[in-house]
C-alpha atoms as a PDB file:
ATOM      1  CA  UNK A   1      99.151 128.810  82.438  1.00  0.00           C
ATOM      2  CA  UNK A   2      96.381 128.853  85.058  1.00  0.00           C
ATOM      3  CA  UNK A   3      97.314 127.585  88.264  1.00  0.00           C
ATOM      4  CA  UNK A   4      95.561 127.086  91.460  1.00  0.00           C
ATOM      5  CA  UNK A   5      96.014 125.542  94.766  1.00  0.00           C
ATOM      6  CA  UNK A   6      93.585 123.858  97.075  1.00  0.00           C
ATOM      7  CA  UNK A   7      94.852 123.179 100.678  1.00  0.00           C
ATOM      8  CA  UNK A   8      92.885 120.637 102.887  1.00  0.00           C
ATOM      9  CA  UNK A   9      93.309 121.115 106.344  1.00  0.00           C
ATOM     10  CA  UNK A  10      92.758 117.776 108.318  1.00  0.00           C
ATOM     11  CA  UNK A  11      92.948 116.845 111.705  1.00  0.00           C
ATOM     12  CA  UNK A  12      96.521 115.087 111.594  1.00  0.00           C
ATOM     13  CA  UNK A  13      98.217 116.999 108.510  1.00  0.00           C
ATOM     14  CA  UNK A  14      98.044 119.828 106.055  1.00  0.00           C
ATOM     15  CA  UNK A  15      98.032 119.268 102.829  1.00  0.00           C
ATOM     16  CA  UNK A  16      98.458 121.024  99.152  1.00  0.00           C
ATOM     17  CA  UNK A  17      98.029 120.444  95.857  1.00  0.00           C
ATOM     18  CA  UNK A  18      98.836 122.572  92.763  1.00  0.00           C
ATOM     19  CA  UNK A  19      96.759 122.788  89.573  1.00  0.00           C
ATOM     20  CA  UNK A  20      97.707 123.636  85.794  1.00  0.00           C
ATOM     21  CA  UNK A  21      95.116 123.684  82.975  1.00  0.00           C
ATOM     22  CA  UNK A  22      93.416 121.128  84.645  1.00  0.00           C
ATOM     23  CA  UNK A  23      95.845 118.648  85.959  1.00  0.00           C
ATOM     24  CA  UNK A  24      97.688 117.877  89.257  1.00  0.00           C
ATOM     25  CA  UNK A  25     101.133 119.642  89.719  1.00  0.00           C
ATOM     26  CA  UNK A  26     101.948 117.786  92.509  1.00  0.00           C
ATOM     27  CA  UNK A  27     100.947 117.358  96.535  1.00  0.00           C
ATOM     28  CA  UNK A  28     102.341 118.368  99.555  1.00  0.00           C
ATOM     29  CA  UNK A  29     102.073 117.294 102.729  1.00  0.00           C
ATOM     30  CA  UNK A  30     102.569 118.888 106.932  1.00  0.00           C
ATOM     31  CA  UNK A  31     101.580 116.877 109.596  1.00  0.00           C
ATOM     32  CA  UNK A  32     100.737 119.418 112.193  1.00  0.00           C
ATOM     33  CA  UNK A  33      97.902 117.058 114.052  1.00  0.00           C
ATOM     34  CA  UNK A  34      95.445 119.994 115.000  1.00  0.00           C
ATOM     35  CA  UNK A  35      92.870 117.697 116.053  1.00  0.00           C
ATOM     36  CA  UNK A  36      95.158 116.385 119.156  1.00  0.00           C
ATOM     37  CA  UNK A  37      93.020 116.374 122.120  1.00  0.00           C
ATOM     38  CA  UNK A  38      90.031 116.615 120.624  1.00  0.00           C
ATOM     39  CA  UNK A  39      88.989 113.233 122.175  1.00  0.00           C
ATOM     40  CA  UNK A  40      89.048 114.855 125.447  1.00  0.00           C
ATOM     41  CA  UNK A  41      88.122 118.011 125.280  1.00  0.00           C
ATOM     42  CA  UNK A  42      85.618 120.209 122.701  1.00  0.00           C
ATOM     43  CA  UNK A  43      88.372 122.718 121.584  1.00  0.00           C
ATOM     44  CA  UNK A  44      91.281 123.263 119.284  1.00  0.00           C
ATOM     45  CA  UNK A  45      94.643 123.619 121.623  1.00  0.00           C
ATOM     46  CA  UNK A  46      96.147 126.858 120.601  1.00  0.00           C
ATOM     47  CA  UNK A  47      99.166 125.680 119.742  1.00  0.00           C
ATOM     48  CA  UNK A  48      97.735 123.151 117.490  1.00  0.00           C
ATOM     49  CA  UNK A  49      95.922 125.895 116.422  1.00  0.00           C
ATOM     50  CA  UNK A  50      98.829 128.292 115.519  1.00  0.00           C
ATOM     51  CA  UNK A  51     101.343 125.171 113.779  1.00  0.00           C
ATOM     52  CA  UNK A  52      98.398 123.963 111.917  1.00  0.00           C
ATOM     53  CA  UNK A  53      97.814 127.755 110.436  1.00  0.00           C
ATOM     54  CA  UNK A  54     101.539 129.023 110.121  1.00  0.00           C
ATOM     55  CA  UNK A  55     101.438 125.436 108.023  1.00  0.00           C
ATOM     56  CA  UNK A  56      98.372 126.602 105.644  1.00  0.00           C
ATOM     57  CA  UNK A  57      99.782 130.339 105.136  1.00  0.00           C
ATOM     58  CA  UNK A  58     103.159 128.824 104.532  1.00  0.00           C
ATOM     59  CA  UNK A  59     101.447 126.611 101.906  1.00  0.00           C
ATOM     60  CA  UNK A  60      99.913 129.023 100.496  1.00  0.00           C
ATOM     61  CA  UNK A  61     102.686 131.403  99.950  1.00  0.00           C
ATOM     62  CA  UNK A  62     104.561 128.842  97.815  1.00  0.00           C
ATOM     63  CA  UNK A  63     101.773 128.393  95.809  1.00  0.00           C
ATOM     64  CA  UNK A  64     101.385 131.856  95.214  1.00  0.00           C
ATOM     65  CA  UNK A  65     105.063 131.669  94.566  1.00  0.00           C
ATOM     66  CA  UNK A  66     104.709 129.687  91.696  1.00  0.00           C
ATOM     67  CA  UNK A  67     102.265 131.342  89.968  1.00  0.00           C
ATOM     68  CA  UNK A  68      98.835 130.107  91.687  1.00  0.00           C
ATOM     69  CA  UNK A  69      95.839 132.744  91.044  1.00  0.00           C
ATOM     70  CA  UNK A  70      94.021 131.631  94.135  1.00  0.00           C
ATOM     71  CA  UNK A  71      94.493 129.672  97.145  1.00  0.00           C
ATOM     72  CA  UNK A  72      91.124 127.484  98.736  1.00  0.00           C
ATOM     73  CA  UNK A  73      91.227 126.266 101.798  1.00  0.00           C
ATOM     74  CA  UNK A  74      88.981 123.917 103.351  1.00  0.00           C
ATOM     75  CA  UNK A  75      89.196 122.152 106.559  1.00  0.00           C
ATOM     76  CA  UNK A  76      87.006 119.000 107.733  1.00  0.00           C
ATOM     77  CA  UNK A  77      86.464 117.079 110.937  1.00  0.00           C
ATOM     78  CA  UNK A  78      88.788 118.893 113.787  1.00  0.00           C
ATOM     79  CA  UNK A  79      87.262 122.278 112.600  1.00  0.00           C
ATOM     80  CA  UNK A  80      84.045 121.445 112.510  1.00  0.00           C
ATOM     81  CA  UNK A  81      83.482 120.011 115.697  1.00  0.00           C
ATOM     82  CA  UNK A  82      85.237 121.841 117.539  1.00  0.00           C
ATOM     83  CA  UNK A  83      83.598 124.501 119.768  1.00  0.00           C
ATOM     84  CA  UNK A  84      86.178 127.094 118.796  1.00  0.00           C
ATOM     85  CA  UNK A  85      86.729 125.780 114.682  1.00  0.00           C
ATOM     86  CA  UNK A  86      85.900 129.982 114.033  1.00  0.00           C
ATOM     87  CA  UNK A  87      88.795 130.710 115.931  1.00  0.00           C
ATOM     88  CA  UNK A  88      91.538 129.149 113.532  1.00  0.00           C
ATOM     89  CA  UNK A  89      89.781 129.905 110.426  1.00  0.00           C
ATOM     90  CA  UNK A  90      90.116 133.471 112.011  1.00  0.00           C
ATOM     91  CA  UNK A  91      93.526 132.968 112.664  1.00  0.00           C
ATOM     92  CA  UNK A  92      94.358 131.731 108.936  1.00  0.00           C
ATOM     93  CA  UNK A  93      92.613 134.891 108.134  1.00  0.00           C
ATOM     94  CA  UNK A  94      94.567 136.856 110.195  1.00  0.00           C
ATOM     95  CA  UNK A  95      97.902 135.455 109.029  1.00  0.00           C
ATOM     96  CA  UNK A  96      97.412 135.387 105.529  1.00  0.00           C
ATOM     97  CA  UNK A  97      94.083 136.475 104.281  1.00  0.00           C
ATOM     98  CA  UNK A  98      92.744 133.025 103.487  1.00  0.00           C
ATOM     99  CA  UNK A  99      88.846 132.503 104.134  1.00  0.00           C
ATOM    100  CA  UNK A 100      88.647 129.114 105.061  1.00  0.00           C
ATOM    101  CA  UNK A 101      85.748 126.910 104.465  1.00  0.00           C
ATOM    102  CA  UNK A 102      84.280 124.471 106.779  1.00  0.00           C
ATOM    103  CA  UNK A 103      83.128 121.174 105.388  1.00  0.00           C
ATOM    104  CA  UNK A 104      80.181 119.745 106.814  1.00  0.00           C
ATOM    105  CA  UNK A 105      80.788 115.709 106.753  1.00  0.00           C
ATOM    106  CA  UNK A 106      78.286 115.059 104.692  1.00  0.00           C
ATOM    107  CA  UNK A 107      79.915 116.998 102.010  1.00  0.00           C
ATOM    108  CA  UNK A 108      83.698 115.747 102.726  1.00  0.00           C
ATOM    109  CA  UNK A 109      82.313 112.135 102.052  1.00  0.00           C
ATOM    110  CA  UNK A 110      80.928 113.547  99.053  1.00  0.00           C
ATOM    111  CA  UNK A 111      83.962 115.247  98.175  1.00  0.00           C
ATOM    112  CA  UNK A 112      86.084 111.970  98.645  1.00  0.00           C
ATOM    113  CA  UNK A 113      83.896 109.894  96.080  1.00  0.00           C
ATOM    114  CA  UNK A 114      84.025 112.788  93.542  1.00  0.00           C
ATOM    115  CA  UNK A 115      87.858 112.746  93.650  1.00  0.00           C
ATOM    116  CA  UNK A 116      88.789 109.045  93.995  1.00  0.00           C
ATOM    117  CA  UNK A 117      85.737 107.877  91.332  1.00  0.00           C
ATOM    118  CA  UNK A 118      84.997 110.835  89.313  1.00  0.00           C
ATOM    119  CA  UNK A 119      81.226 110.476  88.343  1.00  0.00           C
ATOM    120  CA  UNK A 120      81.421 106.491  88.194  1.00  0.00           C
ATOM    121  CA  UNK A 121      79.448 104.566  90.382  1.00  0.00           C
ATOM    122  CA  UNK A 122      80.705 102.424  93.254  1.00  0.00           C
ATOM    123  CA  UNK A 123      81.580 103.165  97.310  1.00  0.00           C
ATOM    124  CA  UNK A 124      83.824 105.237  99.027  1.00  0.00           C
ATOM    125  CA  UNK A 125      85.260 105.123 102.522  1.00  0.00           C
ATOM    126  CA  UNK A 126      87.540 107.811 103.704  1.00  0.00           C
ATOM    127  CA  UNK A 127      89.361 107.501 106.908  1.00  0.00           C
ATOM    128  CA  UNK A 128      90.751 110.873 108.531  1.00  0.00           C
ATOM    129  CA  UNK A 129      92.322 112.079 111.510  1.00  0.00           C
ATOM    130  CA  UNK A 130      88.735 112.567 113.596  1.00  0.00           C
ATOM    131  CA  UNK A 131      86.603 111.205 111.498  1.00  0.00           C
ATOM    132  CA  UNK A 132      85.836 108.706 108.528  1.00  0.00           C
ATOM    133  CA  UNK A 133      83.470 109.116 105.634  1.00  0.00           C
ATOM    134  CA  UNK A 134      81.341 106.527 103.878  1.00  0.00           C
ATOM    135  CA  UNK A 135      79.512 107.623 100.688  1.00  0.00           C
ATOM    136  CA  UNK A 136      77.955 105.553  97.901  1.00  0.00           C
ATOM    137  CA  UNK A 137      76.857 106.131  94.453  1.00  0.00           C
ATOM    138  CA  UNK A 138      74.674 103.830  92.411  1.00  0.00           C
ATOM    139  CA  UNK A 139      73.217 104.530  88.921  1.00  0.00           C
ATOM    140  CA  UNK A 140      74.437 108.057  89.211  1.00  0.00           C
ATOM    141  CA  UNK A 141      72.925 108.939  91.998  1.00  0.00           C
ATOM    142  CA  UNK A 142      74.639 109.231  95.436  1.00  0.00           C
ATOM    143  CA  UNK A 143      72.621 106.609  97.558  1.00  0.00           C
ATOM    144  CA  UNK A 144      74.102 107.053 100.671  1.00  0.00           C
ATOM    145  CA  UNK A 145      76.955 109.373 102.456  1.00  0.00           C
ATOM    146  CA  UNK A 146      77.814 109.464 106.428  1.00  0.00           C
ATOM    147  CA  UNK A 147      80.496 110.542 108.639  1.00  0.00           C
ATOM    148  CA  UNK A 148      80.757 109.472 112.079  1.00  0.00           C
ATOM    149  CA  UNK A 149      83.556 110.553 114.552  1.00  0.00           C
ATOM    150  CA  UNK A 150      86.127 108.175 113.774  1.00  0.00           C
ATOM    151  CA  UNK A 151      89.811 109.204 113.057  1.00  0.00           C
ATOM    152  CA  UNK A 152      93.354 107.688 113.765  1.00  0.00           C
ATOM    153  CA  UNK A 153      94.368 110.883 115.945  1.00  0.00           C
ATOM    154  CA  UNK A 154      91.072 110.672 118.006  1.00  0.00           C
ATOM    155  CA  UNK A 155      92.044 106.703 118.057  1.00  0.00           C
ATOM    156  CA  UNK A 156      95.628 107.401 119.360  1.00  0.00           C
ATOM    157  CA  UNK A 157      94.167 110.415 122.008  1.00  0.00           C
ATOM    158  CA  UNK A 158      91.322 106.902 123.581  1.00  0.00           C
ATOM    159  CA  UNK A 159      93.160 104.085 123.030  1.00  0.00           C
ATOM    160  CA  UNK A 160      97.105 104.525 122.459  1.00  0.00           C
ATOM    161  CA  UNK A 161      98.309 101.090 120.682  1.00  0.00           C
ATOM    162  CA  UNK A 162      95.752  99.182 122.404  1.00  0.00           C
ATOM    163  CA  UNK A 163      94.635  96.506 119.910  1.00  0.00           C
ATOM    164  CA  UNK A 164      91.334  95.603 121.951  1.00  0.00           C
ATOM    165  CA  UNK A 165      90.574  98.962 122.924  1.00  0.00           C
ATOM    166  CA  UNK A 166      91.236 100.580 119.062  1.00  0.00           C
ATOM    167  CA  UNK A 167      88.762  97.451 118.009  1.00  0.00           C
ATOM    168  CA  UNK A 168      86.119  98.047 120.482  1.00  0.00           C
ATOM    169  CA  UNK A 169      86.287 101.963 119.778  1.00  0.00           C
ATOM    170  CA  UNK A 170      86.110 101.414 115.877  1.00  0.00           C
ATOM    171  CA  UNK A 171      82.668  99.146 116.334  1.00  0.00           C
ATOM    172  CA  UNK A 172      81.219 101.527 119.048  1.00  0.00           C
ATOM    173  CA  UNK A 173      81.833 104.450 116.086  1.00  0.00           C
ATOM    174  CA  UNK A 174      80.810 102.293 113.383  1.00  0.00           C
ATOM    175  CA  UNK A 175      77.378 102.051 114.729  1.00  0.00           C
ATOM    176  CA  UNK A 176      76.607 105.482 113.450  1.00  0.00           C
ATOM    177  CA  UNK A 177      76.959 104.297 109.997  1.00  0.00           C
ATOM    178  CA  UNK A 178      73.696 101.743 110.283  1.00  0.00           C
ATOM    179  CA  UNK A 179      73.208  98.828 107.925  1.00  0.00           C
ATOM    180  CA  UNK A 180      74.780  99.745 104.638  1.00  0.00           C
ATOM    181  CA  UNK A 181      73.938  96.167 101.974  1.00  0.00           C
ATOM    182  CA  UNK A 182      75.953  95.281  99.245  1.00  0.00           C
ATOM    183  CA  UNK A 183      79.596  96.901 100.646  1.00  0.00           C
ATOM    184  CA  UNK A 184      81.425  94.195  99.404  1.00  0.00           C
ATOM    185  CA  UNK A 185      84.000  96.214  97.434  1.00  0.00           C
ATOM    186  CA  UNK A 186      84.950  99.837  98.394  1.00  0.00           C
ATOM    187  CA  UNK A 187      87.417 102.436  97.492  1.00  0.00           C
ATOM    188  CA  UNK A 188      89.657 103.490 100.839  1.00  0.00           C
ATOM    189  CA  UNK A 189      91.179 107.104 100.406  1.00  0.00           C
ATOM    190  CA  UNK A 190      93.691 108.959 102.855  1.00  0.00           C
ATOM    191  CA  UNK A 191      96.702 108.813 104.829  1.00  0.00           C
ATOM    192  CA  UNK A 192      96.252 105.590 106.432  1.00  0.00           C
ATOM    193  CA  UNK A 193      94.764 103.387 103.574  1.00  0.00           C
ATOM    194  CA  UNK A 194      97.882 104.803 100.948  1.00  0.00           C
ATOM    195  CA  UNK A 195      99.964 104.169 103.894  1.00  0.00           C
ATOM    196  CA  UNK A 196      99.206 100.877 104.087  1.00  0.00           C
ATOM    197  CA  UNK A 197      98.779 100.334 100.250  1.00  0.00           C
ATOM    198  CA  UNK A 198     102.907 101.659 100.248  1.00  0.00           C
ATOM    199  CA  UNK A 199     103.795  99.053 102.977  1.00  0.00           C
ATOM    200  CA  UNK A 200     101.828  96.288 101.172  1.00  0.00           C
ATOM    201  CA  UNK A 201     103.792  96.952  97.785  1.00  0.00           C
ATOM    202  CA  UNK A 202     107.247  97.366  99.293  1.00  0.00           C
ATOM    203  CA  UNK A 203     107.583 100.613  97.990  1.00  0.00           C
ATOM    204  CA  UNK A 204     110.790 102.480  99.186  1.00  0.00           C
ATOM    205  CA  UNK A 205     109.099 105.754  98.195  1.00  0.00           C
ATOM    206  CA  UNK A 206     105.925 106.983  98.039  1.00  0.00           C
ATOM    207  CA  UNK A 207     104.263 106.887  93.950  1.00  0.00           C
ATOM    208  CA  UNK A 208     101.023 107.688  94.206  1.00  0.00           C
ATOM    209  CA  UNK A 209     100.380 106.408  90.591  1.00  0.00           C
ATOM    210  CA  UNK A 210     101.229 102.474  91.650  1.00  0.00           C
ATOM    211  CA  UNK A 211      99.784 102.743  94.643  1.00  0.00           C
ATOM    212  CA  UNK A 212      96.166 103.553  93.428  1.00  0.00           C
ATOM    213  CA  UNK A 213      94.603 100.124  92.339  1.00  0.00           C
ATOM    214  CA  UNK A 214      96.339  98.547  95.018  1.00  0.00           C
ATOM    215  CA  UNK A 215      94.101  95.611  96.683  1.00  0.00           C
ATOM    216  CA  UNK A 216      93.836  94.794 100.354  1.00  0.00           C
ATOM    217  CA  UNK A 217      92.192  92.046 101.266  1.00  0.00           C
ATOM    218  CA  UNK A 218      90.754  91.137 104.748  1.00  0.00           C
ATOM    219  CA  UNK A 219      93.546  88.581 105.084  1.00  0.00           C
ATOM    220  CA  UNK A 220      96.023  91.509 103.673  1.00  0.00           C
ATOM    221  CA  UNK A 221      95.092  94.239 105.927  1.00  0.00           C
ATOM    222  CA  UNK A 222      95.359  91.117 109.514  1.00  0.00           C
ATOM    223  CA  UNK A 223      98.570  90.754 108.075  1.00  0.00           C
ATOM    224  CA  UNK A 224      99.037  94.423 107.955  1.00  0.00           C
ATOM    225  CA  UNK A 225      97.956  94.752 111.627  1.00  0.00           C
ATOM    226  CA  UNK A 226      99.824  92.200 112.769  1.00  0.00           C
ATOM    227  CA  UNK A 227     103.221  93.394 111.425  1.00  0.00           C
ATOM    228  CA  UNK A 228     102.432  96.548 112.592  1.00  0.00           C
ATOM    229  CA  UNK A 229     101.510  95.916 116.387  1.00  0.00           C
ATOM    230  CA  UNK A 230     104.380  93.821 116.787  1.00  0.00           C
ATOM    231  CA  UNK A 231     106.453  96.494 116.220  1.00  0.00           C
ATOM    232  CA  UNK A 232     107.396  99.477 118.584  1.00  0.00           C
ATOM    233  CA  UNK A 233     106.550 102.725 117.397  1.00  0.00           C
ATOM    234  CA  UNK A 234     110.175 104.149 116.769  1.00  0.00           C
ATOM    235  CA  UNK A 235     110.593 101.013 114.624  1.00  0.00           C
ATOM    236  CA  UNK A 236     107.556 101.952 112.494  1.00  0.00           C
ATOM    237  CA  UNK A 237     108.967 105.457 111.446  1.00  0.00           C
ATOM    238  CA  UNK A 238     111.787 103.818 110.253  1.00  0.00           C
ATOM    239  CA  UNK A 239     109.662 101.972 107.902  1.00  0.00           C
ATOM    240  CA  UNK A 240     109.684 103.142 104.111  1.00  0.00           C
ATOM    241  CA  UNK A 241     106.931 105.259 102.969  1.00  0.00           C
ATOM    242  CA  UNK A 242     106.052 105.822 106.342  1.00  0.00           C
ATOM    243  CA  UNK A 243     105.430 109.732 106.035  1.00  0.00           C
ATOM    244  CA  UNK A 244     106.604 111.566 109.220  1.00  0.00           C
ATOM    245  CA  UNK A 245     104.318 112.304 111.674  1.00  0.00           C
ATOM    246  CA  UNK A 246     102.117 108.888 111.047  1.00  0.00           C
ATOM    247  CA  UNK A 247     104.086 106.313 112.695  1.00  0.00           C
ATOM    248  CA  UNK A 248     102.039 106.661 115.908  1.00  0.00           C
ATOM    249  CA  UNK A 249      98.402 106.561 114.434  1.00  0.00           C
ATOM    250  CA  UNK A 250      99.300 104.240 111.998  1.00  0.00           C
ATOM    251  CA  UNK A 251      98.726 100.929 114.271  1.00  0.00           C
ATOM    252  CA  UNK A 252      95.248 102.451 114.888  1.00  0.00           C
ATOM    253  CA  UNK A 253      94.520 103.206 111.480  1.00  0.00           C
ATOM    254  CA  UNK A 254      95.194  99.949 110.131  1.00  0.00           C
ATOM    255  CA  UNK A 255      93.356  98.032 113.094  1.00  0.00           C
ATOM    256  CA  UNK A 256      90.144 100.404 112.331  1.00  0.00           C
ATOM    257  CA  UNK A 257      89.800 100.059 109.034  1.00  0.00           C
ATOM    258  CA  UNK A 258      90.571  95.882 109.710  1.00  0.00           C
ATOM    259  CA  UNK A 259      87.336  96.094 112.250  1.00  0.00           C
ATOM    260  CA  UNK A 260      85.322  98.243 109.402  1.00  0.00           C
ATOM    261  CA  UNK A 261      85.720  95.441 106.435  1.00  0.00           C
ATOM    262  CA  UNK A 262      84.612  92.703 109.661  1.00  0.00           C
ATOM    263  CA  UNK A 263      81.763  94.319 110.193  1.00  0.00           C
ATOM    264  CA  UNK A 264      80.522  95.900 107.602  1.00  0.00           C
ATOM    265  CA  UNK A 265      81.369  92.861 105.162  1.00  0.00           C
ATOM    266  CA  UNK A 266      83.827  94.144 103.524  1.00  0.00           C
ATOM    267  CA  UNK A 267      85.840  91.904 101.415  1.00  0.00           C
ATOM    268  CA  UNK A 268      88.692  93.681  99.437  1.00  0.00           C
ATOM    269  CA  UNK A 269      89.809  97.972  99.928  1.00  0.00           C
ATOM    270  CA  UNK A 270      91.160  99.356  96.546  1.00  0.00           C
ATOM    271  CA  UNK A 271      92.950 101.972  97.653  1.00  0.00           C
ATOM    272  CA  UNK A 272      93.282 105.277  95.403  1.00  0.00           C
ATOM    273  CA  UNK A 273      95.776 108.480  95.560  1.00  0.00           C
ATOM    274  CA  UNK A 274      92.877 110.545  94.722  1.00  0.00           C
ATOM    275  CA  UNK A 275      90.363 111.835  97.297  1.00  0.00           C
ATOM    276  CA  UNK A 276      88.786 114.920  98.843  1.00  0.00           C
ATOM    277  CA  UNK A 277      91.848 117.220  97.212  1.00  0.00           C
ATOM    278  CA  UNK A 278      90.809 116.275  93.983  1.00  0.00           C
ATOM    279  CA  UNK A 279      86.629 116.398  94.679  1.00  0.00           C
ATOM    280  CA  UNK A 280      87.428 120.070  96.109  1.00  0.00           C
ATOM    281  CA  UNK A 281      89.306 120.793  93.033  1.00  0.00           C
ATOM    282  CA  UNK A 282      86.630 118.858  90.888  1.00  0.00           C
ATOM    283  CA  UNK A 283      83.690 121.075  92.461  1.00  0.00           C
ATOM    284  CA  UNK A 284      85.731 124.622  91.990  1.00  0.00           C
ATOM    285  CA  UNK A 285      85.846 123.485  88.216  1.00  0.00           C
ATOM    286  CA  UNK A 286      89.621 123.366  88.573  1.00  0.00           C
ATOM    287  CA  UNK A 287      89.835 120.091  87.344  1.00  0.00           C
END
């Protein structure tokens, strides 16, 4: 059996997925937030930098454990912007002789639509720990991709809980994105939209497999918000589905992308399990 494992290395968590012949084992998921801070200040903390990397070498060992032939890491947003991103792909090096590849965001929102739509057409947004990816493919052609530095751990770092503040910080970001026409209906991949999706079904655990398809309406994702800013944060881990480590970014995440659909006329999210793990995968010809 050939196996392989791609590790994504985001700003809030760490996260693996195994691959057989072709098809998904199974993901894993760390939250070891190395992007905190980064909404203050241009560098990695070291210890963020040192959890986040013990996270991908431990990763990677069980992989290897179960019979993966190679490990690829990539990491996105924190990484790149940061003015010392070298220094943890050196220290993943160091630790467990990984080479780490830095995304560019460009490519992560291309990455995103590859894995949630395959090669069909339609929109993609993607929103991350520092930043959130828009890209767009019409008669097989990609039309339009942009990242802008948007993310529910940079939210948490500016705003806290803050409704007004997390709005008025999601439409000074979304400015970068320009006028995009005919959004109406757009896949929403990552941690906070499958979040959501779980909370909006009831699930009491996480199945990736019912939760892609799910709908959220503008009127679904208020009601979302609402719920969820009522509520105190030690309340919201409690929640099911509610992944450890997310409970505090979550109130952000779900009032950003709420702000997004207002103004960039978006009607209705369908929210998918598969994203930039799966384009990654998808552009190594794993899958």
């Amino acid at each position: 059996m050939n196996k392989f494992a791609v590790i994504d290395i985001g700003s809030n968590s760490v996260r693996l997925m195994l691959v057989a012949n072709g098809k998904v084992l199974y993901k894993r998921l760390h939250t070891t937030r190395l992007g905190e801070g980064l909404a203050h200040s241009p560098y990695l903390k070291d210890e963020a930098i040192e959890r986040t990397a013990a996270a991908v070498c431990a990763f990677a060992e069980q992989a290897k454990a179960e019979g993966a032939e190679q490990v690829f890491p990539f990491a996105t947003a924190a990484v790149r912007t940061a003015q010392n991103g070298t220094a943890f792909v050196a220290r993943v090096r160091e630790l467990c002789a990984l080479e780490t590849e830095i995304v560019s965001g460009e490519k992560e929102a291309e990455l995103g639509l590859f894995g949630a739509l395959g090669t069909a057409d339609g929109a993609v947004l993607d929103m991350g720990g520092a930043s959130c990816e828009i890209c767009i493919r019409r008669n097989g052609t990609i039309a339009y991709k942009k990242s802008v530095p948007l993310g529910v751990v940079r939210l948490k770092d500016e705003c806290g809980r803050d409704k007004a503040k997390l709005t008025l910080a999601t439409e000074r970001a979304a400015k970068g994105y320009g006028e995009i026409p005919d959004l109406q209906t757009v896949c929403a991949i990552g941690g906070t939209a499958t979040t959501l999706a779980a909370l909006a079904l009831g699930l009491r655990e996480y199945d990736g497999e019912q939760i892609t398809g799910t709908q959220l309406t503008r009127s679904a994702m208020q009601m979302l918000v609402d719920k969820l800013c009522a509520l105190p944060v030690e309340e919201i881990a409690k929640l099911p589905c509610m992944p450890k480590g997310r409970a505090d970014v979550i109130t952000g995440g779900a009032v950003a992308l709420a702000t997004l659909m207002a103004r960039l006329g978006i009607e209705k999210l369908i929210v998918s399990d598969r994203d930039n793990l799966e384009g990654y995968a998808i552009e190594k010809g794993l899958l």
